[in-house]
Every structure is written in structure tokens, then in C-alpha cells.
Protein backbone atom coordinates (compact mmCIF):
# COMPACT_ATOMS: atom_id res chain seq x y z
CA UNK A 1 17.33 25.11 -57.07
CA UNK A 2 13.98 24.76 -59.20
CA UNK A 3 14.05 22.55 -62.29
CA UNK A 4 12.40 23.35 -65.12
CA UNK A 5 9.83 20.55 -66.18
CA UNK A 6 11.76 18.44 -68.93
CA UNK A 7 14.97 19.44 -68.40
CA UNK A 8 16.93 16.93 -68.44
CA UNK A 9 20.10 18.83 -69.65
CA UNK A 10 19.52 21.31 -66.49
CA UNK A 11 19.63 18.18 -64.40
CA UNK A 12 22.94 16.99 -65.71
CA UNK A 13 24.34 20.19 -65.02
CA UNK A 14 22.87 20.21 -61.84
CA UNK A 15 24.90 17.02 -60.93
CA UNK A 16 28.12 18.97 -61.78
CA UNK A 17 27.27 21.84 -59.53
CA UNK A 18 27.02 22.83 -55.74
CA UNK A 19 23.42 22.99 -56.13
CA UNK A 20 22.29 19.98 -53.36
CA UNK A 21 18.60 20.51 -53.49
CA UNK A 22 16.27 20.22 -56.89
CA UNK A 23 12.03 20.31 -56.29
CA UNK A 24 11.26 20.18 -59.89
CA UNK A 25 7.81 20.54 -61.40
CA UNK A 26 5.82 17.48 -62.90
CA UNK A 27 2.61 16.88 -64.49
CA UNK A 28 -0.39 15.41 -63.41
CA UNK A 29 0.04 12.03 -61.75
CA UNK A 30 -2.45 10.83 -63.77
CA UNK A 31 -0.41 10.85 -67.01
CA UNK A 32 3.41 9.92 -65.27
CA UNK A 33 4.04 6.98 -66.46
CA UNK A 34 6.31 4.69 -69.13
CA UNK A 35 3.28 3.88 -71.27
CA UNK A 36 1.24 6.57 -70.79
CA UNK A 37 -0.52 8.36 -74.11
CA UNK A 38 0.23 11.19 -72.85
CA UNK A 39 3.96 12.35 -74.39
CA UNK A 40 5.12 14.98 -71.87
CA UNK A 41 3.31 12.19 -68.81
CA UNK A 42 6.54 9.92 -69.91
CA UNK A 43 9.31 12.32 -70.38
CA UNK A 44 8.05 12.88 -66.34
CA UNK A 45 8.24 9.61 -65.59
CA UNK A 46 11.89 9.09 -67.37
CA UNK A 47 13.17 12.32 -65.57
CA UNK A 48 12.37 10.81 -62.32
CA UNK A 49 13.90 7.63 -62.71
CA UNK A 50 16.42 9.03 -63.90
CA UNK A 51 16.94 11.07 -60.75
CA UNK A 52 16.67 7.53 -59.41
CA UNK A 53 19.84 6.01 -60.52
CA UNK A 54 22.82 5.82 -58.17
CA UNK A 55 24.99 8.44 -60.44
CA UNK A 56 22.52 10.68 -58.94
CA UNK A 57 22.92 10.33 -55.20
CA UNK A 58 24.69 12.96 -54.65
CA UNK A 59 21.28 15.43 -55.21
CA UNK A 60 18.79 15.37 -53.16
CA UNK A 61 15.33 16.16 -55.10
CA UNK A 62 11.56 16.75 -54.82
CA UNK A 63 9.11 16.24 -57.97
CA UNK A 64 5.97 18.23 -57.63
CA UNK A 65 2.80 16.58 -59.75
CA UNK A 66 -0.16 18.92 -59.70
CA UNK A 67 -3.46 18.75 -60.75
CA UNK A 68 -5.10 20.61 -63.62
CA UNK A 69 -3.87 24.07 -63.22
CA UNK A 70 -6.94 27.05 -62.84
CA UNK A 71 -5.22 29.42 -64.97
CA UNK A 72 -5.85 27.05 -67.81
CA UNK A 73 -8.85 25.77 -67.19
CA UNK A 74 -10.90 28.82 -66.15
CA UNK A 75 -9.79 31.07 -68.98
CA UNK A 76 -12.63 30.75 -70.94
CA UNK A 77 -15.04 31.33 -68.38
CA UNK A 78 -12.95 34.65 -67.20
CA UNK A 79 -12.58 35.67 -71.24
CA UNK A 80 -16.59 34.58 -71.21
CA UNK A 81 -17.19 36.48 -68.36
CA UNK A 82 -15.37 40.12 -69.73
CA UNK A 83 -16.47 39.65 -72.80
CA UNK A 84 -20.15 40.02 -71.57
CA UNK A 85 -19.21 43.08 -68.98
CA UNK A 86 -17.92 44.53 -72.34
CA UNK A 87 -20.29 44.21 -74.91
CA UNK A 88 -23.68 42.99 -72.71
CA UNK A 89 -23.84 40.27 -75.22
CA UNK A 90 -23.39 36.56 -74.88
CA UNK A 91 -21.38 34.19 -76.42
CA UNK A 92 -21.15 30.10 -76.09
CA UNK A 93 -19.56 29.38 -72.31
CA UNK A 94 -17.46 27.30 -73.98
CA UNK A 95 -15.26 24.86 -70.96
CA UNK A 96 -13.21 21.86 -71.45
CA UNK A 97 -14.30 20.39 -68.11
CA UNK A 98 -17.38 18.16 -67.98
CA UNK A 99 -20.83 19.11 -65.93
CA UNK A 100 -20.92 16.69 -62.98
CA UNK A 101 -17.61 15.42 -63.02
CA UNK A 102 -15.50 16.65 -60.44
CA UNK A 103 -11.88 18.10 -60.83
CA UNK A 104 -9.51 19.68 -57.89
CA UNK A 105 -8.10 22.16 -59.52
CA UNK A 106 -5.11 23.88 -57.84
CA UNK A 107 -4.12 27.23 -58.38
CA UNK A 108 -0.24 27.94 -59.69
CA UNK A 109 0.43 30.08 -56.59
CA UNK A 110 0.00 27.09 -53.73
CA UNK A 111 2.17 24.63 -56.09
CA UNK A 112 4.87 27.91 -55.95
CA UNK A 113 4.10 28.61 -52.26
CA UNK A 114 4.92 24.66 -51.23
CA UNK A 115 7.94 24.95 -53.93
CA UNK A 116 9.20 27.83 -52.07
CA UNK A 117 8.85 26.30 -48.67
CA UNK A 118 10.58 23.46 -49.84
CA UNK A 119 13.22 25.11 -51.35
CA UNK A 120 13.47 27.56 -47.94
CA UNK A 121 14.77 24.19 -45.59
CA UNK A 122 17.87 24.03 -44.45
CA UNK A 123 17.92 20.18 -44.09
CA UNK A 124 14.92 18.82 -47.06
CA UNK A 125 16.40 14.98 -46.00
CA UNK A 126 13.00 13.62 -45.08
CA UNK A 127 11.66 14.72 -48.79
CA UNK A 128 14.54 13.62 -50.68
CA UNK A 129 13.13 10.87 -53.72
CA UNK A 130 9.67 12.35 -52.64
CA UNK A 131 6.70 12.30 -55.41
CA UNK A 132 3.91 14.69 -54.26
CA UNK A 133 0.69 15.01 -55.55
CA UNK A 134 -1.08 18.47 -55.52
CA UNK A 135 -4.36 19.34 -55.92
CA UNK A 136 -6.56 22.25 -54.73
CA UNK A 137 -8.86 22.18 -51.53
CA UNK A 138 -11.76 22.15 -53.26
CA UNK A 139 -13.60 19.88 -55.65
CA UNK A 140 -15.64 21.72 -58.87
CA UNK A 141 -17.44 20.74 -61.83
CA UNK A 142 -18.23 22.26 -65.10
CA UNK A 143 -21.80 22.62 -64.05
CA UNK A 144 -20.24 24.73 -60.91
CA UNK A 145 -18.24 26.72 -63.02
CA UNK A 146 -21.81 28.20 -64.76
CA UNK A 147 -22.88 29.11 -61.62
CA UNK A 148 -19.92 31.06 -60.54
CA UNK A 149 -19.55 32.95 -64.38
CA UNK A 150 -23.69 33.96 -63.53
CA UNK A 151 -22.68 35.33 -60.27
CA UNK A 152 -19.92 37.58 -61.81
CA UNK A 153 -21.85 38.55 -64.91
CA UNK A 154 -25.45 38.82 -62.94
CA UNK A 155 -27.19 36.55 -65.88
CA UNK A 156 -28.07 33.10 -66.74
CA UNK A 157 -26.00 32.06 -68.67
CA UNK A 158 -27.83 31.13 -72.12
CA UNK A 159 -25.50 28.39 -73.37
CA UNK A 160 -22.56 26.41 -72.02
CA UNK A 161 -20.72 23.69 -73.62
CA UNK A 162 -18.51 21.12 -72.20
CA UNK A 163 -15.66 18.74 -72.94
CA UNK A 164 -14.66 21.93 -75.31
CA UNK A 165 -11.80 20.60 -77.49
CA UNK A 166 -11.43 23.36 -79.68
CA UNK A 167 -8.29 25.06 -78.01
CA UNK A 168 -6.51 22.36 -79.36
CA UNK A 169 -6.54 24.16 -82.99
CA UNK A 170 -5.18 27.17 -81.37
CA UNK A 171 -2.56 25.01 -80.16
CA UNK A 172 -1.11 24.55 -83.48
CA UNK A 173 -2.01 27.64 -85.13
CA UNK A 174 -0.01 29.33 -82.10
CA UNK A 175 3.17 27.03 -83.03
CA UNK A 176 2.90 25.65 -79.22
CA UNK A 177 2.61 22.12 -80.67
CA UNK A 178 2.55 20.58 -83.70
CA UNK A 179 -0.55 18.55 -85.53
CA UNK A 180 0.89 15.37 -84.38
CA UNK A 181 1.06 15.65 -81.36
CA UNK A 182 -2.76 16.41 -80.40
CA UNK A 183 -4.15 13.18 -80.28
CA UNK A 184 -1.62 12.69 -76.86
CA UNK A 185 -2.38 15.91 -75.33
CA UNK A 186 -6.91 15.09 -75.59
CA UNK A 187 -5.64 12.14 -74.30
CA UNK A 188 -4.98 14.17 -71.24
CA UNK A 189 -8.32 14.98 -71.26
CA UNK A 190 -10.20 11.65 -70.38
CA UNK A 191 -8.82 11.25 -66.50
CA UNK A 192 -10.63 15.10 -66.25
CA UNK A 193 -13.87 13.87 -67.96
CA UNK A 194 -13.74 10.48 -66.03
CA UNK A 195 -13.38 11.98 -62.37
CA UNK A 196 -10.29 10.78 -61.89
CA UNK A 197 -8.52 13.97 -60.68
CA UNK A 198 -11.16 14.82 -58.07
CA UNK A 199 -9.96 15.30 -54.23
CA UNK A 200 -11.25 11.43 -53.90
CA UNK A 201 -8.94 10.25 -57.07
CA UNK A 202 -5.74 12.40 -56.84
CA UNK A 203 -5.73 13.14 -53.03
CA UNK A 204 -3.14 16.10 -52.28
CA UNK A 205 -0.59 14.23 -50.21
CA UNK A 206 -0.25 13.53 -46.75
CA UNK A 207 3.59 15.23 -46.30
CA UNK A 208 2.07 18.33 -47.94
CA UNK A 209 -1.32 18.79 -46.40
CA UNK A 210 1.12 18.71 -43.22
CA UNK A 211 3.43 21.65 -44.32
CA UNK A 212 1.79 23.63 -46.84
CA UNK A 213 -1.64 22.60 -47.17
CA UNK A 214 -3.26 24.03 -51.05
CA UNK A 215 -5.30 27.08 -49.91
CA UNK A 216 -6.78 28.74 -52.99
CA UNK A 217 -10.22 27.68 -53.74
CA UNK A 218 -11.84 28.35 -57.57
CA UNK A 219 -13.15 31.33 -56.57
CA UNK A 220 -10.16 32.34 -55.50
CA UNK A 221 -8.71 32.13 -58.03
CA UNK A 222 -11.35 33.28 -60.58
CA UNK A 223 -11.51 36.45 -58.69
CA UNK A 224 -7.86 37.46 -59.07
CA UNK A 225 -8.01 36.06 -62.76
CA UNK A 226 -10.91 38.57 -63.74
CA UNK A 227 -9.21 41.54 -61.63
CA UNK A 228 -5.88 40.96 -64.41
């Protein structure tokens, strides 16, 4: 059975169900933690020790904790990129990643792929209580991410910005969150912009690299992106 991230009333049920198995879906491990500004990065952490205390025992369960997804973090250079096959004219590359500092993305399909495989054993024991850390098999930065949006439009690109925090608007004007809550989610921001979640900070783990390894690289998934 696959949680849905912040669930905790699915869980409960859970416990008063057949269901044995639970591989749930985290957040970065960068923001799980009790005092972490990041809101959702504690709900996380208090779903997991939660699934920690002894009324629990009886399920067995997996918490996934992937990196910054590429969906979300190359959609402006894909809407950058078909906007300029469209029109031939250029607007502001605008990216929330930084130039040189280096981020493992991982594409949604390898965290579903090792979900799936985990879900798939008849005996998960050995990854019972297990935390794993996903990122992607590759290491890009912002300043990569140019390159890759000239070699799909065929031109230099004329402007990019970085550290783009203006999504965060659309946030609220979309009703996703409300006003209050952006200062925690650009607070998500700053491991990104420090480096932090690069393949050297926020490793992919060992049990996974062993059984489902991440396979997508950026271009990857840029390429399926812009074929959408």
C-alpha cells in the first residue's frame, strides 16, 4: 500500500487494516526534521516517528525522501524553451536554481519505479523502519540548465536569471498555499542555493543504489517534458 505524503489519517486506518506493507513518500531530507523552517519538512518528520511508536509494530513501512523533483524545477526552462519554438522570440530564462551550485535532481518516475519495486516484494523485512534518500544520477547546475535550453532552442540564450522566487506569488494566487505560509516554503530554497542537495550532500542511498539504482538523467527528463 502507498501512503499519501501527510496522511496521517490514512495511516491510522492503515493500522486497522490487512494492509502489512506502507512505502510512503517524504520530502527532501534536507527539510525532515522537528525544528525545521520548513512546515511540510516537520509534519515528515512527525509521521515517521509516529510510525515509530510500538502501537505501530504491527506495519511494516518504507519512507521515501527525494530530492528536488525535475518536473518542478525544469518547467520554466521547458515553458522557456516552447515559448521560443512558438513565437521565435525570447523571454527572461527565468530558474529557481542557482548557476554553479549543484543539485541532483531526480525525476518522479525512478522515485515511482523503486516505490513499485518495493511495493512488488513478497517479504520487504530487511526495509522495514527504512529512511531512503533519493536523488538522481546526475549532478546539474543552473548554469547547465542554459546550456541544455540553447541546445533545444538552437540560440544563446539572451538572459537567464537565477534563484527565481517569483512562483511563489503564483502559489497563492493559485489557492495552493496561503500568504503565510511562504516564508517556510523559500526557506526550502537555501539547502538548493547552498549545494547541499548535490550527489556529494544528499547521496542516494546505499540499499537503493543496490536494487533500483535512479536512472533518469536531466536530459532525460527534459526531453520527455518538452515532447508533453
Amino acid at each position: 500500500m502507498a501512503a499519501k505524503p501527510g496522511d496521517s489519517p490514512s495511516l491510522h486506518r492503515t493500522t486497522q487494516s490487512a494492509a502489512p506493507y506502507v512505502v510512503r513518500v517524504s520530502t527532501n531530507v534536507e527539510y525532515v526534521g522537528p525544528t525545521n523552517p520548513v512546515f511540510y519538512g516537520r509534519s515528515h518528520w512527525a509521521i515517521e516517528n509516529l510510525l515509530s511508536q510500538p502501537e505501530f509494530n504491527g506495519l511494516q513501512w518504507t519512507s521515501l525522501q527525494p530530492n528536488f523533483f525535475t518536473a518542478s524545477y525544469l518547467a520554466s526552462t521547458v515553458d522557456w524553451i516552447k515559448a521560443y519554438q512558438k513565437t521565435g522570440k525570447q523571454e527572461v530564462l527565468a530558474m529557481i536554481p542557482v548557476s554553479d551550485a549543484a543539485v541532483a535532481m531526480i525525476d518522479p518516475e525512478d522515485v515511482g519505479n523503486i516505490g513499485a519495486y518495493l511495493l512488488a516484494l513478497e517479504d520487504p523485512t530487511r526495509h522495514n523502519h527504512a529512511k531512503y534518500v533519493l536523488s538522481g544520477p546526475e549532478d546539474v547546475t543552473g548554469k547547465r540548465i542554459v546550456e541544455l535550453a540553447e541546445q533545444y532552442a538552437g540560440v544563446k540564450v539572451q538572459k537567464a536569471e537565477f534563484r527565481d522566487t517569483s512562483w511563489l506569488s503564483d502559489l497563492v494566487t493559485a489557492g495552493v498555499y496561503p500568504e503565510k505560509v511562504l516564508p517556510s516554503i523559500l526557506a526550502g530554497c537555501e539547502p538548493l542555493w547552498q549545494g547541499r542537495c548535490s550527489l556529494t550532500g544528499t547521496p542516494t542511498s546505499k540499499g537503493v543504489m543496490e536494487f533500483a539504482p535512479p536512472k533518469r538523467t536531466v536530459v532525460d527528463a527534459l526531453k520527455a517534458m518538452l515532447e508533453e
